[in-house]
Protein backbone atom coordinates (compact mmCIF):
# COMPACT_ATOMS: atom_id res chain seq x y z
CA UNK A 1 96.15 121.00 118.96
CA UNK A 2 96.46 119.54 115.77
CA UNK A 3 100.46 118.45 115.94
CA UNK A 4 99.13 116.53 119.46
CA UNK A 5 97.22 114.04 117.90
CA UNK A 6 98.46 111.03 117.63
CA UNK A 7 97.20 108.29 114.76
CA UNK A 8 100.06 105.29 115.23
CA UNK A 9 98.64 102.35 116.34
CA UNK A 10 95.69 99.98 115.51
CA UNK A 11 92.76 101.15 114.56
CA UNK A 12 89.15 100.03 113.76
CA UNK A 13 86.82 101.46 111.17
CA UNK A 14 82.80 100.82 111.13
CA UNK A 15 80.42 102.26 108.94
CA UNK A 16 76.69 102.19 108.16
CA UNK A 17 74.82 101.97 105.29
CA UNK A 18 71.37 101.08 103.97
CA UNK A 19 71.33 98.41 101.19
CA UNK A 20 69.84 99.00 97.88
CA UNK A 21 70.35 95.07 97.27
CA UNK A 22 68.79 93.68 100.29
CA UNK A 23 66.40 95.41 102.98
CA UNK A 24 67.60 96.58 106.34
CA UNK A 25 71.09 99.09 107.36
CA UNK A 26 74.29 97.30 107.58
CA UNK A 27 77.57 97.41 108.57
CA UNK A 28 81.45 97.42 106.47
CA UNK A 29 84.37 97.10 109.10
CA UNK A 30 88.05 96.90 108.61
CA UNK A 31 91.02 97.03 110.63
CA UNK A 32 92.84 99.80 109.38
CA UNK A 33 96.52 101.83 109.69
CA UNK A 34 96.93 105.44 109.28
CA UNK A 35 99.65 107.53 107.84
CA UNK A 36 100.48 111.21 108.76
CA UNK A 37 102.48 113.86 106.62
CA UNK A 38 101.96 117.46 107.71
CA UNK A 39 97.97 117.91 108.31
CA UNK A 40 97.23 115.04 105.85
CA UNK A 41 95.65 111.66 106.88
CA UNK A 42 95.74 108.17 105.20
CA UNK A 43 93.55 105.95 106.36
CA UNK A 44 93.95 102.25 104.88
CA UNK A 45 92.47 99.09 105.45
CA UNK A 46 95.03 96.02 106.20
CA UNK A 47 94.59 92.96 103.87
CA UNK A 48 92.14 90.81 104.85
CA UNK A 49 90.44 87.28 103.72
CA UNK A 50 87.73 89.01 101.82
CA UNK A 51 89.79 91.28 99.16
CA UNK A 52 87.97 94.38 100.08
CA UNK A 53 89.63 97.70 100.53
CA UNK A 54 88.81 101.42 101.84
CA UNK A 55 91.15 104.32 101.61
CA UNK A 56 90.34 107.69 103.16
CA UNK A 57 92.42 111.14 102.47
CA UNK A 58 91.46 113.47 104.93
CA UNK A 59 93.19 116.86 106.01
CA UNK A 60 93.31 117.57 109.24
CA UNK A 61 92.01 120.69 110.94
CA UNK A 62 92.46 120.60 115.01
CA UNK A 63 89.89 117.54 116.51
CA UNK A 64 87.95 117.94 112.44
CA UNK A 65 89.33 115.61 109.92
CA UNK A 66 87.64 115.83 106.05
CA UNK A 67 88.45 114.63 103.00
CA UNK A 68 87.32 111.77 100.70
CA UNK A 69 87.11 107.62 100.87
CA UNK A 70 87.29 105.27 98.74
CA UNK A 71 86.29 101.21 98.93
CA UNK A 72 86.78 98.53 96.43
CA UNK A 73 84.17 95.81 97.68
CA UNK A 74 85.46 92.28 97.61
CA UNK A 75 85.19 89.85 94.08
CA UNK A 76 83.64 87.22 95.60
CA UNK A 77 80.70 89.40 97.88
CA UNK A 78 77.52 90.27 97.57
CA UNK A 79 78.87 93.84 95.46
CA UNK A 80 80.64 91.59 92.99
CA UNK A 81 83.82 94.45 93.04
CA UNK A 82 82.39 97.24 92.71
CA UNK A 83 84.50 100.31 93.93
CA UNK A 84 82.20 103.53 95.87
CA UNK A 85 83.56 106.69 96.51
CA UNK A 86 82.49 109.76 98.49
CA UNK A 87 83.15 112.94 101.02
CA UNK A 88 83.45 112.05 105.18
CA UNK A 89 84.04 114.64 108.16
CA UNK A 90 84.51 112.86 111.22
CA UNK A 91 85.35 114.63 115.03
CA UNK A 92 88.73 113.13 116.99
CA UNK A 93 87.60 112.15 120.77
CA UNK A 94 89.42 114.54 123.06
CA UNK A 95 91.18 111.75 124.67
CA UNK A 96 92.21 110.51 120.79
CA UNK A 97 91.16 107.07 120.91
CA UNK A 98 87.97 107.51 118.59
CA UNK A 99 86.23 109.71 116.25
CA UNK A 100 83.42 109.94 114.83
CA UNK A 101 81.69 111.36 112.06
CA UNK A 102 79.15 111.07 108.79
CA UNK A 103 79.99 109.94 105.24
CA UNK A 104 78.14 111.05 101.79
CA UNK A 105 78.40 108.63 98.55
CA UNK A 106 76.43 107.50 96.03
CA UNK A 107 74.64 103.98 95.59
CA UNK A 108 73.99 101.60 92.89
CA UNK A 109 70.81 103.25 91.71
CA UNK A 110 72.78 106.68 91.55
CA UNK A 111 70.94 108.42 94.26
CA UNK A 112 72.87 109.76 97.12
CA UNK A 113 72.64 109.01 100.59
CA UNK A 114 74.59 108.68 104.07
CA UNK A 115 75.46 107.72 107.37
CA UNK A 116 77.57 107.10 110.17
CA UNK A 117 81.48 105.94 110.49
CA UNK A 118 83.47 106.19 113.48
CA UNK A 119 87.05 104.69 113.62
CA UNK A 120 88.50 103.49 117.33
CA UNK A 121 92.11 103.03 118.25
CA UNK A 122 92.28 99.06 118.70
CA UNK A 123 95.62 99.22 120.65
């Protein structure tokens, strides 16, 4: 199952997150590209106008993908640069146009916490 999926293509990454800066759960989305060697996934945002960045290495296991991300936030936003890392298992669709999943990181005030991210094929 795992050598059928295919990643090429567009793709669309969303995920949530509640603010420690500001009240209320909000959303980071890029439009992203992923590479595929073996049963390893990259997952990386294209450039965009904002300077932000997320790159996720995840091995792939069947329809279970889980590994790591990583985001730089943009310079000029409201995280001033700041770069977040953490652990994400998301679940490939079994028509292979989406998955979906949770993430784990930590925030500003060093606590951890959590939430959804699903990426969708855009193409």
């Amino acid at each position: 199952m795992a050598q059928d999926l295919d990643f090429s293509g567009s793709w669309h990454s969303k995920y949530h997150y509640t603010s420690t800066a500001k009240e209320g759960r909000f959303t980071s989305e890029y439009d992203v590209k992923m590479y595929r060697t073996g049963n390893q996934l990259v997952i990386q945002s294209l450039p965009n106008e904002n300077e932000d960045y997320i790159l996720l290495r995840l091995s792939v296991d069947g329809r279970f993908l889980t590994g790591t991300w990583y985001e730089q936030t943009s310079p000029t936003g409201d995280y001033e640069g700041v770069s977040r890392y953490g652990a994400l298992q998301l679940i490939v669709d079994e028509d292979g146009q989406a998955m979906h999943g949770k993430w784990v990181g930590f925030n500003r005030k060093m606590y951890v916490q959590g939430d959804d991210w699903e990426i969708v094929r855009t193409q």
